[in-house]
C-alpha atoms as a PDB file:
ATOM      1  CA  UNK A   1       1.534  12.211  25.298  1.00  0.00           C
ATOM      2  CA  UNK A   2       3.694  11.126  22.215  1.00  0.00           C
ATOM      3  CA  UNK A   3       5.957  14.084  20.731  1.00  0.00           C
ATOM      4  CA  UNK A   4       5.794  14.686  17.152  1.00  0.00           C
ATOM      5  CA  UNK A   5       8.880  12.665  16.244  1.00  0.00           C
ATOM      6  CA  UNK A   6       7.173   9.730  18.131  1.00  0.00           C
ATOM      7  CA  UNK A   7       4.814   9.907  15.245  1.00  0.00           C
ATOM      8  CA  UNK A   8       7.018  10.163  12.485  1.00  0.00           C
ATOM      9  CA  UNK A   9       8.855   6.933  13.511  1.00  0.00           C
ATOM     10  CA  UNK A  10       8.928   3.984  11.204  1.00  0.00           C
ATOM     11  CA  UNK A  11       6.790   0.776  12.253  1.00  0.00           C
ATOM     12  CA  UNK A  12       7.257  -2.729  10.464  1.00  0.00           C
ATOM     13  CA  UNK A  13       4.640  -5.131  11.456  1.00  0.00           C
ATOM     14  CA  UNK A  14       5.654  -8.825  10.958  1.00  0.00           C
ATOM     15  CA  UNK A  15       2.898 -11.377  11.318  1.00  0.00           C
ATOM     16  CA  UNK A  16       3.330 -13.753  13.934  1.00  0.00           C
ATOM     17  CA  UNK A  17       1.716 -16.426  11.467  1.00  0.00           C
ATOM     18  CA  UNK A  18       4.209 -15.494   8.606  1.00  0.00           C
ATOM     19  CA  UNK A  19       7.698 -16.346   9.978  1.00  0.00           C
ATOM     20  CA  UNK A  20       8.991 -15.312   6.686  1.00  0.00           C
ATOM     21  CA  UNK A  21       7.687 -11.412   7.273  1.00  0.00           C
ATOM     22  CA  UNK A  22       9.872 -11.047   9.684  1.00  0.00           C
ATOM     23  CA  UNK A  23      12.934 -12.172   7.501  1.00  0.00           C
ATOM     24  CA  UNK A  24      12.241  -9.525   4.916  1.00  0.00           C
ATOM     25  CA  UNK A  25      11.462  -6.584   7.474  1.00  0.00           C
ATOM     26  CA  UNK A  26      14.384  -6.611   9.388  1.00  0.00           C
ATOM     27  CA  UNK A  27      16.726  -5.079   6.871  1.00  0.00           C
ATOM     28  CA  UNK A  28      13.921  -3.002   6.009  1.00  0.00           C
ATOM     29  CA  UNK A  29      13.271  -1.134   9.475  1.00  0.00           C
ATOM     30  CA  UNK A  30      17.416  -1.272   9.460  1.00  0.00           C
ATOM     31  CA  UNK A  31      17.421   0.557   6.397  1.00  0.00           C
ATOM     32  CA  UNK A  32      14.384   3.161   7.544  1.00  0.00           C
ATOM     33  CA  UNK A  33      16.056   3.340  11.094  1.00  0.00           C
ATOM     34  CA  UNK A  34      12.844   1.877  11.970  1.00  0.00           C
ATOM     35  CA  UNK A  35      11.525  -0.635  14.371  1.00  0.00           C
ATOM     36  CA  UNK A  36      10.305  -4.462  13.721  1.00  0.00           C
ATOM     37  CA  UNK A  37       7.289  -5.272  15.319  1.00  0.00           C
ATOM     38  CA  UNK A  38       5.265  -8.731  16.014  1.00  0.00           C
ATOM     39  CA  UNK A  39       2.163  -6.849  18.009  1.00  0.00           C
ATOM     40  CA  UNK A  40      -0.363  -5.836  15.953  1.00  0.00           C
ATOM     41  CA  UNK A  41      -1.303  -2.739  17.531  1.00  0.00           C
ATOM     42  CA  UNK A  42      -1.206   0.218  15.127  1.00  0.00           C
ATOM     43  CA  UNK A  43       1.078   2.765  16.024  1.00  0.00           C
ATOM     44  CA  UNK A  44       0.644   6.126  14.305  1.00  0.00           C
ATOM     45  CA  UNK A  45       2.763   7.570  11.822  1.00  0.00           C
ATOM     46  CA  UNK A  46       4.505   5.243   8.804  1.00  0.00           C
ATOM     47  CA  UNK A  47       3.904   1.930   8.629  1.00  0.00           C
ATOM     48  CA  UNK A  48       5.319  -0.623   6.436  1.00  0.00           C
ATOM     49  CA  UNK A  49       3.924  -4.442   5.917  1.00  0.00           C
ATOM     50  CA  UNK A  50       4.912  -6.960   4.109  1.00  0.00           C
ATOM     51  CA  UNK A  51       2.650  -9.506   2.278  1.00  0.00           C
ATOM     52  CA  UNK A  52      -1.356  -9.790   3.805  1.00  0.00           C
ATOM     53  CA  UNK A  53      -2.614 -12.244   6.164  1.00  0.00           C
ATOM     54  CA  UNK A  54      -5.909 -11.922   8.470  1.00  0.00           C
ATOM     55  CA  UNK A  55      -4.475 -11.733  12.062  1.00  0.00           C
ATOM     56  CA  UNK A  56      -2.930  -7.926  10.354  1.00  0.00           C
ATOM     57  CA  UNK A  57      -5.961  -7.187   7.930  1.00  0.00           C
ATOM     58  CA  UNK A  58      -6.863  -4.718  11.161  1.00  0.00           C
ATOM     59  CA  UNK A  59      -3.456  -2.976  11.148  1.00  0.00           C
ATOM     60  CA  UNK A  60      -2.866  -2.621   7.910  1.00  0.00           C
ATOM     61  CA  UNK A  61      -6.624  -0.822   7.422  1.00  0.00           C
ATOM     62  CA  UNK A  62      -5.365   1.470  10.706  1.00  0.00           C
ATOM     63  CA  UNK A  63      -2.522   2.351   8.239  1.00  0.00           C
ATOM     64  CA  UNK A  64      -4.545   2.944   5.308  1.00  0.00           C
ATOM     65  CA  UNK A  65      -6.940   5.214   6.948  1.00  0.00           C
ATOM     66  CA  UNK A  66      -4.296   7.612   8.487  1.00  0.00           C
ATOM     67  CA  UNK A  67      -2.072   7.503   5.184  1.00  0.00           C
ATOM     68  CA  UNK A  68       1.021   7.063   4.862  1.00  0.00           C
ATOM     69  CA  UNK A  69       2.142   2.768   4.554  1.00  0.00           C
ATOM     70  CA  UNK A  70       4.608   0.830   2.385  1.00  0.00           C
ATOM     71  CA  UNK A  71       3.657  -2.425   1.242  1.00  0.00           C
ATOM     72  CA  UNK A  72       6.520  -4.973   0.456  1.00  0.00           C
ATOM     73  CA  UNK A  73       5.748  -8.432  -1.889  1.00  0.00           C
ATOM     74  CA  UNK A  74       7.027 -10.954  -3.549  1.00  0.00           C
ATOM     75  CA  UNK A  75       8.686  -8.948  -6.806  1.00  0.00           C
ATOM     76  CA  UNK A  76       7.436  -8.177 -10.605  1.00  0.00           C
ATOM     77  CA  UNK A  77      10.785  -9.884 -11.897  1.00  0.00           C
ATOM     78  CA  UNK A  78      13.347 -11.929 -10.167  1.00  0.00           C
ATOM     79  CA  UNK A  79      11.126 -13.117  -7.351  1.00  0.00           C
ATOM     80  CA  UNK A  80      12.983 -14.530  -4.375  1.00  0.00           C
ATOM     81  CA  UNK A  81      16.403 -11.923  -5.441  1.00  0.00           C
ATOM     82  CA  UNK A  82      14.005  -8.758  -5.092  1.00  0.00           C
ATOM     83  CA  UNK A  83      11.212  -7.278  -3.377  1.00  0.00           C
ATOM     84  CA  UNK A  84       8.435  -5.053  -4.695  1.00  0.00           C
ATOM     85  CA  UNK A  85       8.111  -2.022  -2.296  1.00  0.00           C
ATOM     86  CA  UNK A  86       4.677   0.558  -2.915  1.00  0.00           C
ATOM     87  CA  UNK A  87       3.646   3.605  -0.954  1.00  0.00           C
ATOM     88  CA  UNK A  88       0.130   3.947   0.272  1.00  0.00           C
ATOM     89  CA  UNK A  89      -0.267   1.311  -2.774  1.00  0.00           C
ATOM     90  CA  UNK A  90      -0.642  -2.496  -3.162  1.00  0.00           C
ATOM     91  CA  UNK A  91       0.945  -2.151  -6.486  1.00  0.00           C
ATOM     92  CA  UNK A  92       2.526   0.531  -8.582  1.00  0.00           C
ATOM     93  CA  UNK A  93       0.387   3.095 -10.588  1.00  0.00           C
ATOM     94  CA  UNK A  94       2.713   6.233 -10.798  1.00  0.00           C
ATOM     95  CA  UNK A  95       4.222   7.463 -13.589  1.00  0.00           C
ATOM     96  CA  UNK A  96       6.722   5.669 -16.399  1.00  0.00           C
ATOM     97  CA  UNK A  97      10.036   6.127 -15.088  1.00  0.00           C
ATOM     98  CA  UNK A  98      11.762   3.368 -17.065  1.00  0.00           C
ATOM     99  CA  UNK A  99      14.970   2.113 -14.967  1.00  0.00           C
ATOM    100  CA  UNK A 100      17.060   0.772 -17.743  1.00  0.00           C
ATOM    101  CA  UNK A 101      20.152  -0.738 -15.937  1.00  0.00           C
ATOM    102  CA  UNK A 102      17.911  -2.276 -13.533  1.00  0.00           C
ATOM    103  CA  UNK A 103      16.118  -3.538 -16.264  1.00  0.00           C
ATOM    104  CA  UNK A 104      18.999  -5.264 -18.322  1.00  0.00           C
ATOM    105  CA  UNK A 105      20.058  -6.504 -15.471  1.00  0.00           C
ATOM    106  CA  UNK A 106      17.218  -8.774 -14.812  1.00  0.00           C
ATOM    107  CA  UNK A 107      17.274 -10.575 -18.202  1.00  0.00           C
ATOM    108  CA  UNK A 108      14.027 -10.887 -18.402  1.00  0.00           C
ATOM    109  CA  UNK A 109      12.843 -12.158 -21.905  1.00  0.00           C
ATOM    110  CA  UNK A 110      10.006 -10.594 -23.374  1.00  0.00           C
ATOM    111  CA  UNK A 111       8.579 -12.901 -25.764  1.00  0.00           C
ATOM    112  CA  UNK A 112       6.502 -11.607 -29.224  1.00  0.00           C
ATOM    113  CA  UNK A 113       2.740 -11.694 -28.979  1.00  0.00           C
ATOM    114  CA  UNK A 114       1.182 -14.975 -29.466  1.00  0.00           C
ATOM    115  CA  UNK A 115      -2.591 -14.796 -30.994  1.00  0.00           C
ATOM    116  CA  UNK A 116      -3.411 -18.116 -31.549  1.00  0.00           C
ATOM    117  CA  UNK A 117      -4.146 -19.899 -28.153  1.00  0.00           C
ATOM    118  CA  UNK A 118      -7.356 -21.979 -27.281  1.00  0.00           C
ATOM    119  CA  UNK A 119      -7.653 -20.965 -23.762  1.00  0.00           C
ATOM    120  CA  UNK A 120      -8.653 -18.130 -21.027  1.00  0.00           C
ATOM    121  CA  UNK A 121      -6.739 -18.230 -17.991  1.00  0.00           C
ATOM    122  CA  UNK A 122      -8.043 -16.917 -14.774  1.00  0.00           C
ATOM    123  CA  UNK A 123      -6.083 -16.419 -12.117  1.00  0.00           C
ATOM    124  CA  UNK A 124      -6.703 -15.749  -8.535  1.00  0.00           C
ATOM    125  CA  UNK A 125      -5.931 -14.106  -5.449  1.00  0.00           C
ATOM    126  CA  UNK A 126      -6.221 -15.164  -2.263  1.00  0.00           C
ATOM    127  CA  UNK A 127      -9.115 -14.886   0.177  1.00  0.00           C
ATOM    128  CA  UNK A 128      -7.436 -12.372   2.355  1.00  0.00           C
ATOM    129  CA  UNK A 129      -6.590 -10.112  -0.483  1.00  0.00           C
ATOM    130  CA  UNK A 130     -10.451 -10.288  -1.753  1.00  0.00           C
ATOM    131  CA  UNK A 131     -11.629  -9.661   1.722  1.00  0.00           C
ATOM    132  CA  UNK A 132      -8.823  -6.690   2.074  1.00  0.00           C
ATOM    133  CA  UNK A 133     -10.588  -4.904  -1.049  1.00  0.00           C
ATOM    134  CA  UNK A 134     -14.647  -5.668   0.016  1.00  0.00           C
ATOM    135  CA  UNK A 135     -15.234  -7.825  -2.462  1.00  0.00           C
ATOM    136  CA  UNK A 136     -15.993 -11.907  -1.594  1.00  0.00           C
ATOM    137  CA  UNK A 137     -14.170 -14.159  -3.650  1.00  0.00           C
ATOM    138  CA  UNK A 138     -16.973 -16.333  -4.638  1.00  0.00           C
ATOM    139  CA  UNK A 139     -19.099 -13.377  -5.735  1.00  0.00           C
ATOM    140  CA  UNK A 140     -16.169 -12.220  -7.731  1.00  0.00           C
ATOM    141  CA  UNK A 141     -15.742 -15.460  -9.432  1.00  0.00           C
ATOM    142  CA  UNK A 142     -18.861 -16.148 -10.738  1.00  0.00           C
ATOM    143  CA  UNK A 143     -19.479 -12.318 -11.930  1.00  0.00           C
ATOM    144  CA  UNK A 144     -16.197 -12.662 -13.890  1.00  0.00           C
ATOM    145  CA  UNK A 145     -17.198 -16.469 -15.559  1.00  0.00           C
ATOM    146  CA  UNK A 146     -20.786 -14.305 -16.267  1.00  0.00           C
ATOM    147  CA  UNK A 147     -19.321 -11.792 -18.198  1.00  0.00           C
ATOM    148  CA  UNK A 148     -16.842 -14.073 -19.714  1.00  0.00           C
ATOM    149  CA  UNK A 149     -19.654 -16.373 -20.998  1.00  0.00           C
ATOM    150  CA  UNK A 150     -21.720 -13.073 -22.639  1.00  0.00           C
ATOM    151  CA  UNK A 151     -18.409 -12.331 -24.764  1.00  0.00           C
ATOM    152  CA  UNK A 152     -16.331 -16.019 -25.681  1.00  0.00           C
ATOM    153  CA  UNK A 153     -16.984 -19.347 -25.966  1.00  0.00           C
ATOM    154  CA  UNK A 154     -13.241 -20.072 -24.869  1.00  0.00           C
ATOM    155  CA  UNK A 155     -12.787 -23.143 -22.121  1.00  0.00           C
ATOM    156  CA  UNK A 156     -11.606 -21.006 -18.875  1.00  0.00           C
ATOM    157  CA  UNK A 157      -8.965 -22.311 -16.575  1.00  0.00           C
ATOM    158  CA  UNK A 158      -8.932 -21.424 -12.912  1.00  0.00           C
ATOM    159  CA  UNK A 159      -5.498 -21.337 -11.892  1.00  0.00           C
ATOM    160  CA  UNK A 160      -5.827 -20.701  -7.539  1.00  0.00           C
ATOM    161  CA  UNK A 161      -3.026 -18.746  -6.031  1.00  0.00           C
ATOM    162  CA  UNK A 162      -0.166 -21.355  -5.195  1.00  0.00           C
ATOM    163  CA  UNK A 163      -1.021 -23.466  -7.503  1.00  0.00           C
ATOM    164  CA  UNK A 164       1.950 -25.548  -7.713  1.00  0.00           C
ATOM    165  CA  UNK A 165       1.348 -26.280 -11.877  1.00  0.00           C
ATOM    166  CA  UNK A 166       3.983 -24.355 -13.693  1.00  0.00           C
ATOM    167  CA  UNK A 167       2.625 -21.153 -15.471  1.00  0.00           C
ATOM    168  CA  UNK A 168       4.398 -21.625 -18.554  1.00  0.00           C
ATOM    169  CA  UNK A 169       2.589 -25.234 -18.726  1.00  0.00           C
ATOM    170  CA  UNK A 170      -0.698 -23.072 -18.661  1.00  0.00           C
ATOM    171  CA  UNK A 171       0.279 -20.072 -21.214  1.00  0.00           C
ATOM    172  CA  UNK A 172       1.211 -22.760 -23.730  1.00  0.00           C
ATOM    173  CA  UNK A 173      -2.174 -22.471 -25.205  1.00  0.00           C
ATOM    174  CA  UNK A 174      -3.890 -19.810 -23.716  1.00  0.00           C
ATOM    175  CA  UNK A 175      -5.331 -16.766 -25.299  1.00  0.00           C
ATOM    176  CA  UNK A 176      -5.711 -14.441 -22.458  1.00  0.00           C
ATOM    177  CA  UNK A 177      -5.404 -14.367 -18.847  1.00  0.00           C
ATOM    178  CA  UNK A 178      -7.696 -12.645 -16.630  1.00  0.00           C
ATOM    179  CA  UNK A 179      -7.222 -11.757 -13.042  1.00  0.00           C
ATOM    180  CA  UNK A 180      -7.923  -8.852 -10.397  1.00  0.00           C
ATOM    181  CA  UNK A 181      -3.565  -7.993 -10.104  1.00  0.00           C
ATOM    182  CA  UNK A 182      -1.770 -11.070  -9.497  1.00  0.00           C
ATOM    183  CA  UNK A 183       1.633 -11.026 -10.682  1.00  0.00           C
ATOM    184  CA  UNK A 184       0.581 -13.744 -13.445  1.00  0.00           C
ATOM    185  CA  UNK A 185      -0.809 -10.513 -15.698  1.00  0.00           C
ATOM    186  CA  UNK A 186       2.905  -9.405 -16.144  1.00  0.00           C
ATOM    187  CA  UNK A 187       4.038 -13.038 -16.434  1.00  0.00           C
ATOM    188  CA  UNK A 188       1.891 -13.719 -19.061  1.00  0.00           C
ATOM    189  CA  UNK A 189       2.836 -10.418 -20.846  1.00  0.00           C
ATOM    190  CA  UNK A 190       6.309 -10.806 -20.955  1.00  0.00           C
ATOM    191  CA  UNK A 191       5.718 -14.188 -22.753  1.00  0.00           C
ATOM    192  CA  UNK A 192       3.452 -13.340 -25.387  1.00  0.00           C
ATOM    193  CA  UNK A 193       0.099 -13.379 -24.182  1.00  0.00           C
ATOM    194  CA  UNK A 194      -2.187 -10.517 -23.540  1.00  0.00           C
ATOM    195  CA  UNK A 195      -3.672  -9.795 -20.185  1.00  0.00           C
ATOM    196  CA  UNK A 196      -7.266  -8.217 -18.856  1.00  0.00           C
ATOM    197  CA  UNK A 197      -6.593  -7.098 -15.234  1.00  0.00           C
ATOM    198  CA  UNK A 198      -9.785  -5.994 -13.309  1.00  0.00           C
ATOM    199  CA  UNK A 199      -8.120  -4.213 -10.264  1.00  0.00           C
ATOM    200  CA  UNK A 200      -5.901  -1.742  -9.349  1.00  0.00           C
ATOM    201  CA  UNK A 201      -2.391  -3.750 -11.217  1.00  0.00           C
ATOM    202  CA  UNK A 202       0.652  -2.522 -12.201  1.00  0.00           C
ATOM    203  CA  UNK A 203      -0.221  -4.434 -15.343  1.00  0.00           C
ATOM    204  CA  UNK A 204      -2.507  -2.027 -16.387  1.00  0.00           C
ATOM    205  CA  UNK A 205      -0.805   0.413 -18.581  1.00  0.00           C
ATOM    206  CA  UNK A 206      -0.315  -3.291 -20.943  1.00  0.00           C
ATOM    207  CA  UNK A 207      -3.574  -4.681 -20.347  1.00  0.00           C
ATOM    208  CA  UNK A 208      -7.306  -4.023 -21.030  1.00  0.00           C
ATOM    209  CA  UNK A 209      -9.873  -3.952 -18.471  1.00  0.00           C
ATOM    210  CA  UNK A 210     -13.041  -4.287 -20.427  1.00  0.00           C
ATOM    211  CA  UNK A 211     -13.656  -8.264 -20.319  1.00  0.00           C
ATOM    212  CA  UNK A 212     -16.238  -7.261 -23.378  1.00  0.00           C
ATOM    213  CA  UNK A 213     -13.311  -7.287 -25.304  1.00  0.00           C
ATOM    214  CA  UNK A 214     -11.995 -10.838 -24.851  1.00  0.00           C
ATOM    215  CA  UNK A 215     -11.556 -11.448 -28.065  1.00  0.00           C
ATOM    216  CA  UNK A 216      -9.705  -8.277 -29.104  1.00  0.00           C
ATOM    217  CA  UNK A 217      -6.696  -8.068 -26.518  1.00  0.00           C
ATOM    218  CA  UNK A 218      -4.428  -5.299 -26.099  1.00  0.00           C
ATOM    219  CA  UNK A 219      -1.385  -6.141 -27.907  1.00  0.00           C
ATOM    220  CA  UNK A 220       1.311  -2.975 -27.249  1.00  0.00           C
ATOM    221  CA  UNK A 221       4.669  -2.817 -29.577  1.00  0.00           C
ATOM    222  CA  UNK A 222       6.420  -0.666 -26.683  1.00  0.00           C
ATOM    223  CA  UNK A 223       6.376  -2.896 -23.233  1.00  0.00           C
ATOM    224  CA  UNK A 224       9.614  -2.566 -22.118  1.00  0.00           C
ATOM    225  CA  UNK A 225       9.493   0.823 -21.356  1.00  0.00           C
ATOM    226  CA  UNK A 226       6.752   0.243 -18.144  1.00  0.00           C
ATOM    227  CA  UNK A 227       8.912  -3.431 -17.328  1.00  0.00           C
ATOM    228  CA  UNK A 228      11.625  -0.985 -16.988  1.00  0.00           C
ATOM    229  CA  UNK A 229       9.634   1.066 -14.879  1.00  0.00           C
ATOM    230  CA  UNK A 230       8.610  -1.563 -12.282  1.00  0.00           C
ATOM    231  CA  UNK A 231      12.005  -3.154 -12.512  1.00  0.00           C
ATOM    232  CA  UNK A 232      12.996   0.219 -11.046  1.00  0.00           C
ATOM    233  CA  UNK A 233      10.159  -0.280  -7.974  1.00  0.00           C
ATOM    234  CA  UNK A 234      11.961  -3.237  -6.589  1.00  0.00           C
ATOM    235  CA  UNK A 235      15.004  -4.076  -4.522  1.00  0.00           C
ATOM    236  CA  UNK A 236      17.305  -6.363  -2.817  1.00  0.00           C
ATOM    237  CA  UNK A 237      17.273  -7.430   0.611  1.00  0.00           C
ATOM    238  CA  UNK A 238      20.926  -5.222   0.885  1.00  0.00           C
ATOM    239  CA  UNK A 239      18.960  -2.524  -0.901  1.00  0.00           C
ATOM    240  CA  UNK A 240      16.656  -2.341   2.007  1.00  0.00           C
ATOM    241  CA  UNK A 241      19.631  -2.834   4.694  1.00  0.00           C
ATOM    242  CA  UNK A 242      21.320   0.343   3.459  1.00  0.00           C
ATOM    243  CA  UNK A 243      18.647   2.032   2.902  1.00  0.00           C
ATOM    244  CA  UNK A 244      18.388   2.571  -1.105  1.00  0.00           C
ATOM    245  CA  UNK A 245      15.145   1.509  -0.890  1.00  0.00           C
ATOM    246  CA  UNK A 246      14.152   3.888   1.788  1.00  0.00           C
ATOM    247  CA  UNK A 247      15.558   6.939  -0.241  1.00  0.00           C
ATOM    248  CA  UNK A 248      14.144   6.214  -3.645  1.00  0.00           C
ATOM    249  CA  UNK A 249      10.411   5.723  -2.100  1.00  0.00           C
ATOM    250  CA  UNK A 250      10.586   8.678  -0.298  1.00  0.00           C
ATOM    251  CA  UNK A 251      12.228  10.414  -3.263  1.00  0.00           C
ATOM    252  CA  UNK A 252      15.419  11.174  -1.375  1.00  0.00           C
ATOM    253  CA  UNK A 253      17.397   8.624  -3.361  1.00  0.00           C
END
């Protein structure tokens, strides 16, 4: 029978068909004094993943059900330097908390509004993700071109996840971008074009959700103070190592 302490102990699953996972959980389960993991068995008590793919969609639902999971992605800002970490979230929804030095230390240019592009983008997720959440890409698609088509006239662009065309190239003349919460929302904010997110984003607080209102986006004067906030909800690889990351998500830090 496993003691109580058994159950507290930190599990990082790495997916066997994402070499890459197990790259970015190692420092992480050093950090956590937690163990790294290639068999998808769920253990109970904390688990941590990092990115979604099929062969863990199992695990990661164990996790979900019994509370209590990190989830680790590509970052907001700074993508490749830092790491977006969430507890028992995909993304983060909690409070504003703007992390100013973290922040300026990104350099992240916010651009002013633009209100004068042709196009709507809409950009995807990936199949896992839509299966993760219950609802079939496909299905989701053509609901959101539906309700596009009642409210705008605007060409729509489909930009897939991965596509390899630069975002920038695709912003130049857009007027909005739609998706459920890809990371392209707070791209496409911080350079001057308004967002509609339909899921559960950390765009949200700068974005709309009612696609009826395509052609009046949400344009906020004060964004910096949320970017702050999520610039605080990231970290380095050495941030998860010596466990900074580990203290600030489980408010020790």
């Amino acid at each position: 029978m496993r003691s109580k302490a058994a159950l507290r102990f930190v599990t990082c699953y790495a997916w066997r068909s994402k070499p890459r996972s197990v790259r970015i959980l190692r420092p992480f389960a050093s950090g956590c004094r937690g163990r790294l993991t290639v068999d998808p068995r769920y253990v109970p008590g904390p688990a941590v993943f990092y990115g979604m793919r099929a062969d863990g969609m199992a695990t990661l639902r164990a996790a979900q059900a019994h509370g209590d999971w990190y989830y680790i992605d590509n970052a907001y800002f700074g993508r490749e330097t830092y790491y977006r970490v969430t507890r028992n979230a995909l993304q983060y929804r909690g409070k504003e908390r703007p992390d100013w030095r973290r922040w300026a230390r990104l350099r992240q240019p916010v651009e002013p509004w633009r209100r004068d592009g042709r196009d709507i983008l809409l950009c995807l997720q990936s199949e896992v993700f839509h299966d993760l959440i219950g609802q079939p890409r496909a299905a989701w698609v053509a609901n959101v071109r539906a309700e596009l088509r009642r409210h705008t006239d605007r060409p729509v662009i489909v930009r897939e996840k991965g596509d390899a065309t630069p975002l920038s190239a695709q912003l130049a003349d857009c007027w909005a971008v739609v998706t459920l919460q890809s990371n392209c929302a707070l791209d496409s904010i911080c350079s001057g074009v308004p967002a509609f997110v339909l899921g559960e984003s950390a765009a949200a607080p700068l974005a709309l959700s009612d696609l009826s209102q395509i052609e009046r986006p949400l344009y906020r004067d004060d964004r910096e103070p949320w970017l702050a906030t999520l610039a605080g909800q990231q970290w380095t690889l050495d941030e998860f190592r010596n466990g900074t990351a580990w203290s600030a998500l489980r408010g020790t830090g």
